[in-house]
Protein backbone atom coordinates (compact mmCIF):
# COMPACT_ATOMS: atom_id res chain seq x y z
CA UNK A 1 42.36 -12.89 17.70
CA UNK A 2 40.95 -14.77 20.59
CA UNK A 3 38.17 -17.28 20.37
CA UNK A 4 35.71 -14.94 22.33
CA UNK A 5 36.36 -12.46 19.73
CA UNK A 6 36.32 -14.81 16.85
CA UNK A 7 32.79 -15.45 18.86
CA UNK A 8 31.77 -12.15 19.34
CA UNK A 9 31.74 -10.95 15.19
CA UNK A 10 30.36 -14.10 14.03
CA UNK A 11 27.27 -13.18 16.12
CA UNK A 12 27.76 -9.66 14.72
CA UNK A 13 27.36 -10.89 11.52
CA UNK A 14 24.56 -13.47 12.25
CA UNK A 15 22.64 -10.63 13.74
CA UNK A 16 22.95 -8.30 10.58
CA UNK A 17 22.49 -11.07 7.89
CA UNK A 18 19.47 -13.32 9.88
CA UNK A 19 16.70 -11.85 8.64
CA UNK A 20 17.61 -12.14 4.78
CA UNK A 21 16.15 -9.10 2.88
CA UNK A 22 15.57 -11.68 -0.32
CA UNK A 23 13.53 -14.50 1.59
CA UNK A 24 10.85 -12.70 -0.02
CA UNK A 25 11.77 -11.80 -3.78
CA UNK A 26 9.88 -15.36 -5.35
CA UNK A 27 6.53 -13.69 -4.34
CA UNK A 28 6.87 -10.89 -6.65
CA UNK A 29 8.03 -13.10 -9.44
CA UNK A 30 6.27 -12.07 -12.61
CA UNK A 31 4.11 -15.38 -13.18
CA UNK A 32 3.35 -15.37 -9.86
CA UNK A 33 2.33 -11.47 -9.23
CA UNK A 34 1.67 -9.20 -11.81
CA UNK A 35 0.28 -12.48 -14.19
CA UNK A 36 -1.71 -14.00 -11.04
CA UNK A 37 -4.68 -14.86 -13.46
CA UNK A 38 -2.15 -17.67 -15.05
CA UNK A 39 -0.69 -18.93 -12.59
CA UNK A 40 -2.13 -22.58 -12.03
CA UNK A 41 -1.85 -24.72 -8.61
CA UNK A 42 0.50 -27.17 -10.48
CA UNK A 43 2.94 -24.59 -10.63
CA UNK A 44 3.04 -23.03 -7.08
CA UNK A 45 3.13 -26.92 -5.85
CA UNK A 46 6.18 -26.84 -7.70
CA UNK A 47 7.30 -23.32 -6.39
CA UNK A 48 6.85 -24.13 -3.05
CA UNK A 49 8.37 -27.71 -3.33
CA UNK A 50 11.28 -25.91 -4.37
CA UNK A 51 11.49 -23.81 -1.88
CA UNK A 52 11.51 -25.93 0.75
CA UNK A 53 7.69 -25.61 2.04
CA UNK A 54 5.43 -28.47 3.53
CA UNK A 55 2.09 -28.81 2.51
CA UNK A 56 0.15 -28.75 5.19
CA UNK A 57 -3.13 -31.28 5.30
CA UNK A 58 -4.87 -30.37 8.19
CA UNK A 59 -7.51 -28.07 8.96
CA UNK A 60 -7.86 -26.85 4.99
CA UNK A 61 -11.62 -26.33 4.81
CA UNK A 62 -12.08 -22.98 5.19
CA UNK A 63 -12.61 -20.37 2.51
CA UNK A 64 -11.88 -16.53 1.84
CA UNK A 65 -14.38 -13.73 3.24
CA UNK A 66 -15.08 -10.97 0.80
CA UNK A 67 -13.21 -8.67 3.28
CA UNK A 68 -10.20 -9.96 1.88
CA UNK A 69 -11.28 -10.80 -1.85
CA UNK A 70 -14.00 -9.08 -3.27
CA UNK A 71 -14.90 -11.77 -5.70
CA UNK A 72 -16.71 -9.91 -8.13
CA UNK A 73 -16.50 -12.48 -10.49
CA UNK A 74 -18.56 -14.55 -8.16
CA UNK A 75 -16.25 -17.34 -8.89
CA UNK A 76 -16.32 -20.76 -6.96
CA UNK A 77 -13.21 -20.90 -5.67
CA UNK A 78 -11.58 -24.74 -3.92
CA UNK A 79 -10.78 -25.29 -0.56
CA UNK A 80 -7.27 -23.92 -0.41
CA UNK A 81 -3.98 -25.55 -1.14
CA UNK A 82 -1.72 -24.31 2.21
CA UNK A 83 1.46 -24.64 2.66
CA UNK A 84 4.09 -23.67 5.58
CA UNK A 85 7.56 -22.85 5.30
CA UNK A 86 10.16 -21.23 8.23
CA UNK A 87 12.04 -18.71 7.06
CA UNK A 88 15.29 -17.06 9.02
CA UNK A 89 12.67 -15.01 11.67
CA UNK A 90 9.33 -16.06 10.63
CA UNK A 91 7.15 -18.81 10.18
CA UNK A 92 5.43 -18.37 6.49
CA UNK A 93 1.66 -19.71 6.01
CA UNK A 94 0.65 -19.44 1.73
CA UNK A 95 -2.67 -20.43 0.87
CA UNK A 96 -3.85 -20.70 -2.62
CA UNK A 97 -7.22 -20.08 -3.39
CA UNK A 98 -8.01 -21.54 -7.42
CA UNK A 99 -11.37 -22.50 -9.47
CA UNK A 100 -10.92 -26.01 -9.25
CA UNK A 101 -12.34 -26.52 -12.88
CA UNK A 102 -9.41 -25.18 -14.34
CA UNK A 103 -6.87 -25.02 -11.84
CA UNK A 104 -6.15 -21.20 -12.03
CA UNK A 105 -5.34 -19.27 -9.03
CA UNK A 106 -7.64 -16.39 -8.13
CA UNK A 107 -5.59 -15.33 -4.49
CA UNK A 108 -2.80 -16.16 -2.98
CA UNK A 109 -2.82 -15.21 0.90
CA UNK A 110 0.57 -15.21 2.87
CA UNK A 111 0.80 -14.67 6.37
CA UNK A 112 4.03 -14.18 8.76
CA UNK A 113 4.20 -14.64 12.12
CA UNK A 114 7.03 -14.31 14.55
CA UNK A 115 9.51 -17.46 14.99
CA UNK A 116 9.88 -16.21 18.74
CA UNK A 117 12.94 -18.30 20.38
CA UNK A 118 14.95 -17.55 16.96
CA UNK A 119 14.46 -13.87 17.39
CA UNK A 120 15.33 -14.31 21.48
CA UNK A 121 18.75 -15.75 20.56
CA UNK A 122 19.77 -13.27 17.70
CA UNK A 123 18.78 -10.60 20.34
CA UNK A 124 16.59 -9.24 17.67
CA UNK A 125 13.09 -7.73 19.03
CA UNK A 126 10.12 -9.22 17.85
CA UNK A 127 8.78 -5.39 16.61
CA UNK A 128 12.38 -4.86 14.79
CA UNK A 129 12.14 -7.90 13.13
CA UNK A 130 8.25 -7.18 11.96
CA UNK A 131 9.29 -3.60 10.58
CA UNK A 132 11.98 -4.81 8.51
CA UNK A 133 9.96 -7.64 7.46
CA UNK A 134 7.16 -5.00 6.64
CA UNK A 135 9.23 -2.72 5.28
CA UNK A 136 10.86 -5.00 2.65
CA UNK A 137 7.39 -6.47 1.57
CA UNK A 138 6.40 -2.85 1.26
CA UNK A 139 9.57 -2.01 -1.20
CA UNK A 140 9.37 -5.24 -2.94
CA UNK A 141 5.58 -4.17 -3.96
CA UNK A 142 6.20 -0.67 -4.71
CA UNK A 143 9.20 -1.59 -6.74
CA UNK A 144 7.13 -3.62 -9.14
CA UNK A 145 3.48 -1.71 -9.17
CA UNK A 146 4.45 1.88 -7.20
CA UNK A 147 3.32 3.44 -4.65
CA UNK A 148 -0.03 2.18 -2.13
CA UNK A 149 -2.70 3.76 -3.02
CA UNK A 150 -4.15 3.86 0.10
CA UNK A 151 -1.84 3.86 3.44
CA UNK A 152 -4.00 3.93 6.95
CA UNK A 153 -1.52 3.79 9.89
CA UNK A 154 -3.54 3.16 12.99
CA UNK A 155 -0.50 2.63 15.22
CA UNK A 156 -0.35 6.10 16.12
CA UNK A 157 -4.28 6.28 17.00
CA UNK A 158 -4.53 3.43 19.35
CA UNK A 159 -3.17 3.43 22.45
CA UNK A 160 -4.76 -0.07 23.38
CA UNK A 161 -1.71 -1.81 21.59
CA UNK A 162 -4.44 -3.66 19.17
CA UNK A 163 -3.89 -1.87 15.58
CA UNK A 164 -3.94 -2.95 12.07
CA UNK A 165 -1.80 -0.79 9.52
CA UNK A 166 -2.82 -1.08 5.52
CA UNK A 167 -1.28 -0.47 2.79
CA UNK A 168 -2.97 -1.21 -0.79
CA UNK A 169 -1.75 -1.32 -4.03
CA UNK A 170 -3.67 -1.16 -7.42
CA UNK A 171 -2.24 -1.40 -10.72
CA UNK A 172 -4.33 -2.13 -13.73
CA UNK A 173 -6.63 -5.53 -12.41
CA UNK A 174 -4.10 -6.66 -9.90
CA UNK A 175 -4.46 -5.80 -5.87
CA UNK A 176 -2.29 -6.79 -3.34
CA UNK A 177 -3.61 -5.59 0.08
CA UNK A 178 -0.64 -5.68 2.71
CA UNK A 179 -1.66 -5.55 6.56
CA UNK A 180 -0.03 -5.57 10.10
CA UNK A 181 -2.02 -6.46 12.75
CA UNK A 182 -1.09 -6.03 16.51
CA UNK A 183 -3.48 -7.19 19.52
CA UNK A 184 -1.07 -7.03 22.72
CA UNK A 185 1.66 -9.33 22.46
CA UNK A 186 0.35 -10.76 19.01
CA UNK A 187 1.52 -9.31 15.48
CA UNK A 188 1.54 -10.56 12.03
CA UNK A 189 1.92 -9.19 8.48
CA UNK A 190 -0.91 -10.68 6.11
CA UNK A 191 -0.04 -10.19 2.31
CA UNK A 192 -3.11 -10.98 0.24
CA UNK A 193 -2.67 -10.55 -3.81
CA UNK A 194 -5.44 -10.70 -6.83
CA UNK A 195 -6.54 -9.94 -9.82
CA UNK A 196 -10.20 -8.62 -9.55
């Protein structure tokens, strides 16, 4: 076998394996998802310590609108804890949102965006590498709470190229609202989970 072909299947195989389908999995952890309500900040520091994620200490001061989290509860929720992390094709934002008087988190908000020269050198495309991501998150959620309960694809509406497909989930108290947005050349998948 020559070198070039030696070449050729290890990028074969880079391409195929790159964009690992289990990157994912730790969100739907039980403690973490279906148990939300017990999870306190102590332990997702730890989570994403282990993990590999940087805290990031900048530009924190900003809270949740109710478009996102109802907040029936009315609860006073701390700035967030946020914390970054690159995964194979995306860069990973997690913020946690917690009542600082006991620590508790109330949402947990993750948002992907696209790690652009990585996808350029696996010859992946940027919308290939969004619809797997998508469509993992979207089996990973099903797989532990079942189907959405509401799905509004408003890809096919638009033709301006600036969309945002939902997909929500409801089991019992917990909600975990997944959403692609797309305005021209800009897309990211927001994942926001909580118990109401």
């Amino acid at each position: 076998m020559t070198n070039l072909q030696k070449i050729t299947i290890l990028l074969i195989f880079l391409s195929f394996t790159s964009c690992k389908k289990n990157e994912d999995e730790y969100i739907f952890e039980e403690n973490r998802f279906e148990n939300i309500e017990s999870l306190k900040i102590e332990k997702a520091i730890e989570t994403e310590s282990e993990i590999g994620s940087k805290e990031r200490t900048y530009n924190n001061t900003f809270g949740i609108g109710t478009s996102y989290y109802p907040n029936k509860n009315n609860f006073i929720l701390s700035y967030p804890k946020v914390y970054e992390r690159k995964q194979d094709c995306f860069y990973l934002e997690t913020d946690y949102f917690f009542t600082p008087n006991d620590s508790l988190i109330k949402v947990i908000f993750y948002e992907w965006k696209p790690k652009t020269d990585t996808l350029r050198s696996l010859k992946i495309s940027e919308e290939k590498a969004f619809e797997m991501k998508l469509k993992n998150l979207k089996t990973l959620i099903s797989e532990k709470i079942g189907k959405p309960e509401v799905v509004e694809i408003a890809k096919r509406k638009d033709t301006s190229y600036n969309y945002t497909d939902r997909y929500k989930w409801r089991k019992n108290d917990l909600s975990a609202d997944l959403n692609y947005d797309v305005s021209g050349g800009f897309k990211r998948i927001r994942l926001i989970v909580y118990k109401k």
